[in-house]
N, C-alpha and C. Protein backbone atom coordinates (compact mmCIF):
# COMPACT_ATOMS: atom_id res chain seq x y z
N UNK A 1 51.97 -98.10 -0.63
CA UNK A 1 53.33 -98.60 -0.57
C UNK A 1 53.63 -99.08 0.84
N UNK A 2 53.75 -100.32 0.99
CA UNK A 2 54.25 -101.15 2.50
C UNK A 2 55.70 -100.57 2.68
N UNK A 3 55.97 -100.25 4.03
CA UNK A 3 56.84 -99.46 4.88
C UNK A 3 57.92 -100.91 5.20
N UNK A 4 59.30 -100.97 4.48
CA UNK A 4 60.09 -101.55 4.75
C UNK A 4 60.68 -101.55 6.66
N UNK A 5 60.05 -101.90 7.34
CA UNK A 5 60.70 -101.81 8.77
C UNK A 5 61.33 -103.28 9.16
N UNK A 6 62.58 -103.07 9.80
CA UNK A 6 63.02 -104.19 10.67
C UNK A 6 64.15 -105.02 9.26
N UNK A 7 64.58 -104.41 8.53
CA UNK A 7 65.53 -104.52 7.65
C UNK A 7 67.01 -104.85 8.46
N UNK A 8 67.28 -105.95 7.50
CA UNK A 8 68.76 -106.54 9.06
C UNK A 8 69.49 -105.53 7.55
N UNK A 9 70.67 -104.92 8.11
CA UNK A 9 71.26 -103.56 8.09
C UNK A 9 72.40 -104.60 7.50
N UNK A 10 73.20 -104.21 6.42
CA UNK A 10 74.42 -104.83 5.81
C UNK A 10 75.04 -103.38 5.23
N UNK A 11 76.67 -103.57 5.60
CA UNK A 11 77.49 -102.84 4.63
C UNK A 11 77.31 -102.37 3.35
N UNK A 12 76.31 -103.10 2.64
CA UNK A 12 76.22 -102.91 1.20
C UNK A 12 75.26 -101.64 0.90
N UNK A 13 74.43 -101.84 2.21
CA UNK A 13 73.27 -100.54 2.20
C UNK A 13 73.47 -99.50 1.96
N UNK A 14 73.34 -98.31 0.29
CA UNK A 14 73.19 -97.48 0.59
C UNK A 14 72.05 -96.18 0.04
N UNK A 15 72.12 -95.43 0.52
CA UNK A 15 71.02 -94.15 -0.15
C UNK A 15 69.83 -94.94 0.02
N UNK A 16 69.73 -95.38 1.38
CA UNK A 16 68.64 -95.86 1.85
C UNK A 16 67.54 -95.43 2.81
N UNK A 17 66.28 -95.87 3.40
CA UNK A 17 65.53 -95.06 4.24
C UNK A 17 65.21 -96.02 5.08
N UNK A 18 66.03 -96.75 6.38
CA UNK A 18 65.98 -97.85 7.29
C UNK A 18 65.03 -97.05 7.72
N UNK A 19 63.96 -98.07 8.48
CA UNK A 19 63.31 -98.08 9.60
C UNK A 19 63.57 -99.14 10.64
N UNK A 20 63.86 -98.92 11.81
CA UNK A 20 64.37 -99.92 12.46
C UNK A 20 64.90 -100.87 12.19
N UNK A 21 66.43 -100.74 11.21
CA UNK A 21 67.01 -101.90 10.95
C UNK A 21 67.79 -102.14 11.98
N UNK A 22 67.79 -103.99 11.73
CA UNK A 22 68.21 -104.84 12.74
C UNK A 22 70.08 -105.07 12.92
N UNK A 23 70.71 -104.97 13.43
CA UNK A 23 71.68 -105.24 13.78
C UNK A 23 72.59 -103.92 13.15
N UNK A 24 72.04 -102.38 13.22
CA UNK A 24 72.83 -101.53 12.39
C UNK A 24 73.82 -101.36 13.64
N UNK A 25 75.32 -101.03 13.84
CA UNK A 25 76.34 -100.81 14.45
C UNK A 25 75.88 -99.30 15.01
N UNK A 26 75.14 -98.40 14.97
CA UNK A 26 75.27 -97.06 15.46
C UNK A 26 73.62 -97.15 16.34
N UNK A 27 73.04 -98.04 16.41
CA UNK A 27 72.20 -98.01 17.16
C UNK A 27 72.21 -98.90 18.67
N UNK A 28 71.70 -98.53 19.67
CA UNK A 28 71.76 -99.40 21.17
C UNK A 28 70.46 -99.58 21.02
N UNK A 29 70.31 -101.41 21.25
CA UNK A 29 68.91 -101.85 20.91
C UNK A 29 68.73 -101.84 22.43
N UNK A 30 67.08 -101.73 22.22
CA UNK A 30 66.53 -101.57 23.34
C UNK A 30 65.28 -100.99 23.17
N UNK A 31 63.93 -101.67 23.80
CA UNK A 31 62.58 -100.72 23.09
C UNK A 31 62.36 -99.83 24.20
N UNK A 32 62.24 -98.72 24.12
CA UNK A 32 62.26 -97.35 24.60
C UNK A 32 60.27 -96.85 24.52
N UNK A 33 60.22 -95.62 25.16
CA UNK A 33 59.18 -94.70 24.78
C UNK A 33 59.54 -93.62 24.86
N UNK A 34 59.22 -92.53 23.80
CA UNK A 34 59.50 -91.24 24.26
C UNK A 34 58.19 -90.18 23.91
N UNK A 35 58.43 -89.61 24.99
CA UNK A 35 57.44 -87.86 25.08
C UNK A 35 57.23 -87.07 24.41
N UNK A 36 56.61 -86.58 23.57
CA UNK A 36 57.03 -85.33 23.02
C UNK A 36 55.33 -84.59 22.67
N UNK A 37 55.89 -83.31 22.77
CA UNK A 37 54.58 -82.28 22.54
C UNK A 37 54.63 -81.77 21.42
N UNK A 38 53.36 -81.80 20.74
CA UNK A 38 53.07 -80.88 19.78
C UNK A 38 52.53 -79.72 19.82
N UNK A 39 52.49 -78.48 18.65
CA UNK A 39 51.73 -77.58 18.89
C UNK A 39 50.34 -77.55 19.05
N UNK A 40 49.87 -77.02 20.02
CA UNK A 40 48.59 -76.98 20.60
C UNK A 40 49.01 -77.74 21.91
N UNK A 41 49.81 -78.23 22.38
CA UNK A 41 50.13 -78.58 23.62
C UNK A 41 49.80 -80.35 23.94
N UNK A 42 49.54 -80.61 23.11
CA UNK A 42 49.25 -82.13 23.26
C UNK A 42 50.14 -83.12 23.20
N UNK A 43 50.48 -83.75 24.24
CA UNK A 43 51.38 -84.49 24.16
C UNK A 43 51.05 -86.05 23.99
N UNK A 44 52.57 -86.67 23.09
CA UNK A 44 52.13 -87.87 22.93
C UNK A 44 53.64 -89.01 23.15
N UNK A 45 53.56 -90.47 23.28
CA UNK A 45 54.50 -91.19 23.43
C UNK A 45 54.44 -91.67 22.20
N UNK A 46 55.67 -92.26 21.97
CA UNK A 46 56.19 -93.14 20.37
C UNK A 46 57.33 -94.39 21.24
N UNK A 47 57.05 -95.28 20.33
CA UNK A 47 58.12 -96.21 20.60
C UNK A 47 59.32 -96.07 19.38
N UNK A 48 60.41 -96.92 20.05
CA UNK A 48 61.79 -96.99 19.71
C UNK A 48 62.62 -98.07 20.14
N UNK A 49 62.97 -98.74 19.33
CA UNK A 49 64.14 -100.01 19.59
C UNK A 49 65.25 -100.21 20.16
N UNK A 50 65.08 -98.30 20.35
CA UNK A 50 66.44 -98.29 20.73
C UNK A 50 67.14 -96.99 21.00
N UNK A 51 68.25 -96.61 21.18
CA UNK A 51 68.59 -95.03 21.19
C UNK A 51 69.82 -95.38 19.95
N UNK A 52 70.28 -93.69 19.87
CA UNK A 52 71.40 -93.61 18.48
C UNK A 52 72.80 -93.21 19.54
N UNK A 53 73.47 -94.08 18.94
CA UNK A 53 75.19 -94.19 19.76
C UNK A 53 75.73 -93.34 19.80
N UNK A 54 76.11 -92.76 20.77
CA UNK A 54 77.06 -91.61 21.18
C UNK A 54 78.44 -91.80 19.54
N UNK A 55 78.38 -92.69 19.12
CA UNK A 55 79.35 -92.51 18.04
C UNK A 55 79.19 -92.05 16.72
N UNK A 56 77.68 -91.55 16.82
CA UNK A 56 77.28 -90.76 15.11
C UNK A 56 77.51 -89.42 15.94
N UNK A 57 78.15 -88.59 14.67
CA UNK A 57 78.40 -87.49 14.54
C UNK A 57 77.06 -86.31 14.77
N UNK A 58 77.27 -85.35 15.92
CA UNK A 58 75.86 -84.78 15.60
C UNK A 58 75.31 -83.89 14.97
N UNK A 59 75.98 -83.93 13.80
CA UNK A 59 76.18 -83.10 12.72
C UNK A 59 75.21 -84.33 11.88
N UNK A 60 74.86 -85.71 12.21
CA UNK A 60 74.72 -86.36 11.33
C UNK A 60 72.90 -87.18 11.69
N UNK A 61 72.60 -86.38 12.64
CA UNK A 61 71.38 -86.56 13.59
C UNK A 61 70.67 -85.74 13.02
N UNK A 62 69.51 -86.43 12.86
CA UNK A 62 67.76 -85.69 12.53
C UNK A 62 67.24 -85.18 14.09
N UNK A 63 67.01 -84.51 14.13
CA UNK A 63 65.95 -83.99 15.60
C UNK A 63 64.27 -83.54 14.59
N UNK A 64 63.53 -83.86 15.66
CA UNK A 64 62.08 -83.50 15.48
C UNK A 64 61.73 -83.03 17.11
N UNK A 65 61.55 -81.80 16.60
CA UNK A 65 61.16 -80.92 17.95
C UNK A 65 61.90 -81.11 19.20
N UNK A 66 63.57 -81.15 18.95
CA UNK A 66 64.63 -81.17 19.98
C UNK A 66 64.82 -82.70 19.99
N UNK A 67 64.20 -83.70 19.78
CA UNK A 67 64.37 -84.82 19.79
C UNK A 67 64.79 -85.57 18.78
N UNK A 68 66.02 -86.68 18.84
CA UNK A 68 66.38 -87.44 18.01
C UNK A 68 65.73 -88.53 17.86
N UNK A 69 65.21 -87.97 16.11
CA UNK A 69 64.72 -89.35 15.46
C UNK A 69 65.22 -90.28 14.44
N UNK A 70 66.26 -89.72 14.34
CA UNK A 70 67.17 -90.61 12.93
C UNK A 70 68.23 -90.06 12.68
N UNK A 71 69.43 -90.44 11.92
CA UNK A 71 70.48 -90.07 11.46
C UNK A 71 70.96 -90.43 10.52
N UNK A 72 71.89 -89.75 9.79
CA UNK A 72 72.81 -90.06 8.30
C UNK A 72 73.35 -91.07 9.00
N UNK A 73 73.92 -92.41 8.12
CA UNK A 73 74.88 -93.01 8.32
C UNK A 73 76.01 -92.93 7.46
N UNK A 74 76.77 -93.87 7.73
CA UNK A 74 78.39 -93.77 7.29
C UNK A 74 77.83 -93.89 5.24
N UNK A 75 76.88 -95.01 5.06
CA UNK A 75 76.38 -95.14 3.61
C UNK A 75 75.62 -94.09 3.07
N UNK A 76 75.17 -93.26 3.90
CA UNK A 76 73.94 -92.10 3.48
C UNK A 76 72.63 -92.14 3.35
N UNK A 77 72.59 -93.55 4.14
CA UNK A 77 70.92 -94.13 4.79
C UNK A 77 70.80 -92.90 5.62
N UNK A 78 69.40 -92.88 5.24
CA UNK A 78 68.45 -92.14 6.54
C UNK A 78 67.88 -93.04 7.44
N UNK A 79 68.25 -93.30 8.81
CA UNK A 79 68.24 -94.51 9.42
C UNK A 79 67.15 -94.12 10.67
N UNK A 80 66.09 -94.18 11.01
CA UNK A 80 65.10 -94.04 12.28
C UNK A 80 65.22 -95.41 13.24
N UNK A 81 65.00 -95.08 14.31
CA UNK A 81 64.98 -96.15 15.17
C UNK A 81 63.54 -96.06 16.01
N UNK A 82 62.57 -95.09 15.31
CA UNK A 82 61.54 -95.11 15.56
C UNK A 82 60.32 -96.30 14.71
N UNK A 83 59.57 -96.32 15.61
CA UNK A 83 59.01 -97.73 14.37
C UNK A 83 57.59 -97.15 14.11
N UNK A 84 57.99 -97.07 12.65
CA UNK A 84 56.91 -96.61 11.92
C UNK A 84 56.38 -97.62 10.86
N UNK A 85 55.16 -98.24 10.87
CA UNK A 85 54.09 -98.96 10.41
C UNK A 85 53.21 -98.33 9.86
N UNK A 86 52.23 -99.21 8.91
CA UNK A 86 51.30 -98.97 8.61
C UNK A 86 50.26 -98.27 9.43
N UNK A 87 50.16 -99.56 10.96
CA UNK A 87 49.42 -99.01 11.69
C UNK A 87 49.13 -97.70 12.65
N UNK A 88 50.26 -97.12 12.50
CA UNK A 88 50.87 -95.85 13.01
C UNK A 88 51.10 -94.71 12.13
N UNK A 89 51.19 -94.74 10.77
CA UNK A 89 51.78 -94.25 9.88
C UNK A 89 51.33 -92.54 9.86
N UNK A 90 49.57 -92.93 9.89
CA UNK A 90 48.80 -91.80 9.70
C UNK A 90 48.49 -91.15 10.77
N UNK A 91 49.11 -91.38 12.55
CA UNK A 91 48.79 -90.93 13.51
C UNK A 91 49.79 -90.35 13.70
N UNK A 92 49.50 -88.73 14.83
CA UNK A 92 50.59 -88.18 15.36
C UNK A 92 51.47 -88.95 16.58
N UNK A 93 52.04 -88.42 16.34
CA UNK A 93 53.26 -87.69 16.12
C UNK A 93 54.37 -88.67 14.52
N UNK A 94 53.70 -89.83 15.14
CA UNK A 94 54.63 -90.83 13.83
C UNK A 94 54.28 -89.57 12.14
N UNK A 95 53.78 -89.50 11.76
CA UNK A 95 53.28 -88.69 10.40
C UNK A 95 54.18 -87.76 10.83
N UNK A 96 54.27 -86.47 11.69
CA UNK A 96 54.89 -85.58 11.43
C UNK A 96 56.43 -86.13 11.40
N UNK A 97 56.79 -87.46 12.04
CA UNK A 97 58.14 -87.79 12.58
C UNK A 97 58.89 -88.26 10.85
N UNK A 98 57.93 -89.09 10.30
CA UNK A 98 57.96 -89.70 8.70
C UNK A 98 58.20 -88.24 8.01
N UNK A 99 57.47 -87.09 7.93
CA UNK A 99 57.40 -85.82 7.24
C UNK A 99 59.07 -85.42 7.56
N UNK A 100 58.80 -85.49 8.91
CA UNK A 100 60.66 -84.75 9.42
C UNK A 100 62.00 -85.55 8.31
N UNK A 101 61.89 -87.23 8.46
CA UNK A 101 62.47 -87.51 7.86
C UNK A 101 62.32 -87.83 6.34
N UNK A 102 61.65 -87.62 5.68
CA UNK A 102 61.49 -87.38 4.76
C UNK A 102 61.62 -85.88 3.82
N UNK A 103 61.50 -85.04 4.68
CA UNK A 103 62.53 -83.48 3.74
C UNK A 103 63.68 -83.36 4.38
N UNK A 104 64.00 -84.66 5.19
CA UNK A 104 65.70 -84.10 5.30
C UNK A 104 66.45 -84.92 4.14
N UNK A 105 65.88 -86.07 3.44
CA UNK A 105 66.37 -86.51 1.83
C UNK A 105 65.74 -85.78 0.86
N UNK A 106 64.62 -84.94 1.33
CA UNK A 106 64.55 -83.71 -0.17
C UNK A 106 65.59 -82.52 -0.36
N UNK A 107 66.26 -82.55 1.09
CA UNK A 107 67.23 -81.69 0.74
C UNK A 107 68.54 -81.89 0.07
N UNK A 108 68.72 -83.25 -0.16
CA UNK A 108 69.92 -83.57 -0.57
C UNK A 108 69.68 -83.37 -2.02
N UNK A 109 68.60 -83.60 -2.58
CA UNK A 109 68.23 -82.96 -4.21
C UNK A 109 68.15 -81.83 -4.06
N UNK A 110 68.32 -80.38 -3.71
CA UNK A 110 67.54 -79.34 -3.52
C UNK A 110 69.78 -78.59 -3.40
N UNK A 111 70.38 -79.12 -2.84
CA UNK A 111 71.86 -79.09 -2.54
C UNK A 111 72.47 -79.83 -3.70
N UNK A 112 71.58 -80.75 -4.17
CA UNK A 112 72.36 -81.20 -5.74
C UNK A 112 72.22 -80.49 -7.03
N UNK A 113 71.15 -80.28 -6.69
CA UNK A 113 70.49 -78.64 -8.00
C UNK A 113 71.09 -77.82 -7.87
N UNK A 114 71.39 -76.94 -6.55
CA UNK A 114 72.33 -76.22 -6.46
C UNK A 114 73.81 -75.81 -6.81
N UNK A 115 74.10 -77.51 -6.68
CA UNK A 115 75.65 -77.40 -7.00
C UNK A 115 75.96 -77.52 -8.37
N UNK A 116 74.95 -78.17 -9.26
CA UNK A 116 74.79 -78.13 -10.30
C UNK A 116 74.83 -76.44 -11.41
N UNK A 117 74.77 -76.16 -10.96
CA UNK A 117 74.54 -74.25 -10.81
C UNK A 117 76.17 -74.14 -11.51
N UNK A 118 77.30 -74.34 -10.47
CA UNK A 118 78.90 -74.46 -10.65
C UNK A 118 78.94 -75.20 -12.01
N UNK A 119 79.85 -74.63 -13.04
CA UNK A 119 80.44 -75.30 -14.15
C UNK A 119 81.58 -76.44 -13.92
N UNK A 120 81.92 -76.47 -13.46
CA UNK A 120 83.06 -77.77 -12.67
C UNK A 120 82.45 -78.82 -12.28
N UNK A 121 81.45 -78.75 -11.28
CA UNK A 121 80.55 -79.60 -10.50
C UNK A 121 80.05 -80.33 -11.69
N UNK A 122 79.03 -79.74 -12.17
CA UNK A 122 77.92 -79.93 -13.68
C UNK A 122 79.03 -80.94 -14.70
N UNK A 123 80.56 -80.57 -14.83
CA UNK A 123 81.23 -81.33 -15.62
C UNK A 123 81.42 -82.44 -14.92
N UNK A 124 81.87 -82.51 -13.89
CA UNK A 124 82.03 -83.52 -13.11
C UNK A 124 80.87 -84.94 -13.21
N UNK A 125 79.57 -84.04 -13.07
CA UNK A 125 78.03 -85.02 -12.92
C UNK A 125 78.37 -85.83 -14.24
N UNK A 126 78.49 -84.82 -15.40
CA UNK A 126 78.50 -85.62 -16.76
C UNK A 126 79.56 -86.87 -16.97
N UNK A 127 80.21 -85.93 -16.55
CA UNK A 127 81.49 -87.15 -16.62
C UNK A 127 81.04 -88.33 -16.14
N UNK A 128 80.39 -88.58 -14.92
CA UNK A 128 80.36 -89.58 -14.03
C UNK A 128 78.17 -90.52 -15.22
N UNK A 129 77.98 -89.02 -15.42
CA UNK A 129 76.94 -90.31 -16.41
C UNK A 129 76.98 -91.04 -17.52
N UNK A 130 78.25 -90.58 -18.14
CA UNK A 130 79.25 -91.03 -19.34
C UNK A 130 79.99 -92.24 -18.63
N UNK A 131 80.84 -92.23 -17.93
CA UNK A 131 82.28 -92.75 -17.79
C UNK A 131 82.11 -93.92 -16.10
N UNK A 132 81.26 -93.49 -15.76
CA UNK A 132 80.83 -93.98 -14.36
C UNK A 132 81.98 -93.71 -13.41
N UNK A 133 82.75 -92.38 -13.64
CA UNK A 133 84.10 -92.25 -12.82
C UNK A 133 83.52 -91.51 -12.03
N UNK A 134 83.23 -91.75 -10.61
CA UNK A 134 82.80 -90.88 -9.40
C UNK A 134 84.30 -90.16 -8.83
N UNK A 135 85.30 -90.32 -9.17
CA UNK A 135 86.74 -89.95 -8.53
C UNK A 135 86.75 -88.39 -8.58
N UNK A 136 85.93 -87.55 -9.39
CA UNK A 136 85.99 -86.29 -9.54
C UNK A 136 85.12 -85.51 -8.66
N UNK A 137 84.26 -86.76 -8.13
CA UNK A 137 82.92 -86.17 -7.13
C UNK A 137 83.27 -86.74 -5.88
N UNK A 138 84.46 -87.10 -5.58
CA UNK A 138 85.16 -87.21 -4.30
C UNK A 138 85.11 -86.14 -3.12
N UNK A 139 84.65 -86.05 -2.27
CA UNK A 139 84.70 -84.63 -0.87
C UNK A 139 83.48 -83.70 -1.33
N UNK A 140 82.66 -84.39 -2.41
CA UNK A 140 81.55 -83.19 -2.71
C UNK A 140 80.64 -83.62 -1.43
N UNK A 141 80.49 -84.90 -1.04
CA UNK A 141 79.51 -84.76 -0.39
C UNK A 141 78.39 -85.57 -0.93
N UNK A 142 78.30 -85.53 -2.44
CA UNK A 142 77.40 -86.44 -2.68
C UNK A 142 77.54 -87.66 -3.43
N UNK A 143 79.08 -88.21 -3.67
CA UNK A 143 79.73 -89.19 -3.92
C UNK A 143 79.24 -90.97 -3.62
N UNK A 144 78.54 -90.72 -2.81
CA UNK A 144 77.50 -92.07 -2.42
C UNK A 144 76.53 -92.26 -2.63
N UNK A 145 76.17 -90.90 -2.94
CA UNK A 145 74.43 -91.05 -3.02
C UNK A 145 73.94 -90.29 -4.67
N UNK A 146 75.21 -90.41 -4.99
CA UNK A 146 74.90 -89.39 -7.15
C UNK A 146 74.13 -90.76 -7.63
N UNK A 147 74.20 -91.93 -7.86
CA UNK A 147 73.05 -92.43 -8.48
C UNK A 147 71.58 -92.21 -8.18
N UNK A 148 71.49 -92.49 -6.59
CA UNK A 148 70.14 -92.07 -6.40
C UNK A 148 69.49 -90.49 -6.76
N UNK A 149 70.38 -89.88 -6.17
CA UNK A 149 70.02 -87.63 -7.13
C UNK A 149 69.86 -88.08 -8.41
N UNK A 150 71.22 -88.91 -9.19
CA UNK A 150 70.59 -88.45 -10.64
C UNK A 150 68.87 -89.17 -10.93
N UNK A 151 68.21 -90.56 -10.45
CA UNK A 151 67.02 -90.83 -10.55
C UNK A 151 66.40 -90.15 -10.04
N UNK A 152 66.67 -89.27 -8.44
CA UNK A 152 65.34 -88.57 -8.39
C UNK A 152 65.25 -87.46 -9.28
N UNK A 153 66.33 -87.02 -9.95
CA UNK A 153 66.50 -86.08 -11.26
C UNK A 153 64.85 -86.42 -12.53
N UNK A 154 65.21 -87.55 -12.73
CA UNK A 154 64.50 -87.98 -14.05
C UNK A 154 63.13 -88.50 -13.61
N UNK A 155 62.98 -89.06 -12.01
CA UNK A 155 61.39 -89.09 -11.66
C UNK A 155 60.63 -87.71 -11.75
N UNK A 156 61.79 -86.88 -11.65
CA UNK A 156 60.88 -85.81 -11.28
C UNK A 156 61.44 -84.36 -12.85
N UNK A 157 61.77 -85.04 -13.20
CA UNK A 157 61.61 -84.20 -14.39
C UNK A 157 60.66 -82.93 -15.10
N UNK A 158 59.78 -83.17 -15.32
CA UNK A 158 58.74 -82.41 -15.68
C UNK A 158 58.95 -80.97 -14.93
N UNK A 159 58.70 -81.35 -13.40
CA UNK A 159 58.69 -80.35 -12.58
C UNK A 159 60.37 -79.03 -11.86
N UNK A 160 61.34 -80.24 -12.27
CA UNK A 160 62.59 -79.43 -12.24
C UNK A 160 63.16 -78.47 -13.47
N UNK A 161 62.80 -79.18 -14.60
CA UNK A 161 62.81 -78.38 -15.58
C UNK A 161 62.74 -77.33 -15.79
N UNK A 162 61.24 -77.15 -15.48
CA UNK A 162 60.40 -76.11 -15.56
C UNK A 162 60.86 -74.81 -14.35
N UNK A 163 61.44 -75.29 -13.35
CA UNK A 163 62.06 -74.30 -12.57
C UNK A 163 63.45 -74.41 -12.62
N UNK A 164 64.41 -74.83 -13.18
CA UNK A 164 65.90 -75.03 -13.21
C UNK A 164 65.88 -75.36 -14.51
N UNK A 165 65.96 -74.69 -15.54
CA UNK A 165 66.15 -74.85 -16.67
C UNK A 165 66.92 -75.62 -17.15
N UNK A 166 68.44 -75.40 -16.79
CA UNK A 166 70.14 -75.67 -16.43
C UNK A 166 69.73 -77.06 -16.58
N UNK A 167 68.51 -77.70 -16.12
CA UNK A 167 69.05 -79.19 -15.73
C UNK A 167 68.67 -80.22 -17.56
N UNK A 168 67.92 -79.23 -18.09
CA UNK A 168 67.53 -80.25 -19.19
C UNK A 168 68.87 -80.93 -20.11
N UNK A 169 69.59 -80.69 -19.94
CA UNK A 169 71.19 -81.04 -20.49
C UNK A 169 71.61 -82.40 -19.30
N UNK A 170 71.70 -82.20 -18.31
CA UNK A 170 71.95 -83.27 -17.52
C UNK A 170 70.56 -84.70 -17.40
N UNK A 171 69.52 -83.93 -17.73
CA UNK A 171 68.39 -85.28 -17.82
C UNK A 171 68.31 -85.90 -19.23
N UNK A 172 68.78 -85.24 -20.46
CA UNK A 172 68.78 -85.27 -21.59
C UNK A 172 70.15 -86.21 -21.53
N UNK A 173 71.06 -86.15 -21.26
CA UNK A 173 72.46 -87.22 -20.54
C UNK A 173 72.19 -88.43 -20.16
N UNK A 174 70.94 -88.46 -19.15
CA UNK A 174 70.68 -89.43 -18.48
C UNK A 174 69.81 -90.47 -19.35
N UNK A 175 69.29 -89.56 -19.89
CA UNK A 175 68.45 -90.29 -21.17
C UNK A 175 68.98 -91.04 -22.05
N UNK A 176 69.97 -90.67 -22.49
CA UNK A 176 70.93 -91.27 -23.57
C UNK A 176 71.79 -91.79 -22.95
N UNK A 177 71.93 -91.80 -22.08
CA UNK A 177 73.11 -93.14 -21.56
C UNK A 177 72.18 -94.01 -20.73
């Protein structure tokens, strides 16, 4: 699978995984290098386009080993300003940096299973795979990004099932609508 990098960044973007997109408002362009050590003591440099604007929330910042490598945005992109390629993909530190950001969007399924748990919440989901009314999933938190949870729901089916029982009613939903 070819690594979408250098994506010019639009309003419309969301529940996305930028890699160095171009003209995003929360990034200061600029190609950078930065330091960082791994365990066993080896240190290595990575490039960057840029740094992340004192105006994202840092509540809303990825760090990898004290260092910022990406952040939520206002859409619920996972946004890096590290540039990760093919040609880099499989070398350190980039791999562990891709790994970092990549289970910080497994957690947003892992917090959607969860909430799913609540009888309110769970009515709410249905509602919204019936009726397409997100107005009830307002301040949950995952109001931007419930289409993409409910597909990674049904890619991954087999295996949630089988440990969250609860969910075969909501994939069985998804199925039929």
């Amino acid at each position: 699978m070819a690594l979408n990098i250098f994506p010019i960044y639009k309003d419309e973007i969301k529940n996305e995984f930028l890699i160095c997109p171009l003209k995003h408002p929360l990034i200061n362009y600029g190609w950078g290098k930065v330091s960082i050590t791994l365990e066993g003591g080896r240190s290595y440099d990575f490039m960057t386009i840029g740094e992340i604007s004192k105006n994202v929330l840092d509540s809303s910042i990825i760090y990898f080993k004290n260092i910022p490598v990406g952040f939520r945005d206002q859409n619920n992109n996972i946004v890096t300003q590290v540039v990760l390629h093919e040609s880099n993909i499989k070398k350190e530190p980039y791999k562990s940096i891709k790994k970092c950001l990549t289970k910080e969007r497994a957690l947003d399924l892992d917090q959607f299973i969860k909430n799913l748990e609540d009888e309110d919440f769970s009515n709410n989901v249905i509602r919204y795979i019936f009726e397409k009314d997100g107005n009830k999933l307002k301040g949950t938190g995952f109001e931007h990004m419930i289409d993409d949870l409910l597909n990674q729901l049904l890619e991954n089916e087999k295996k949630l099932v089988k440990k969250y029982p609860y969910l075969k009613f909501i994939i069985n939903a998804l199925k039929v609508n």
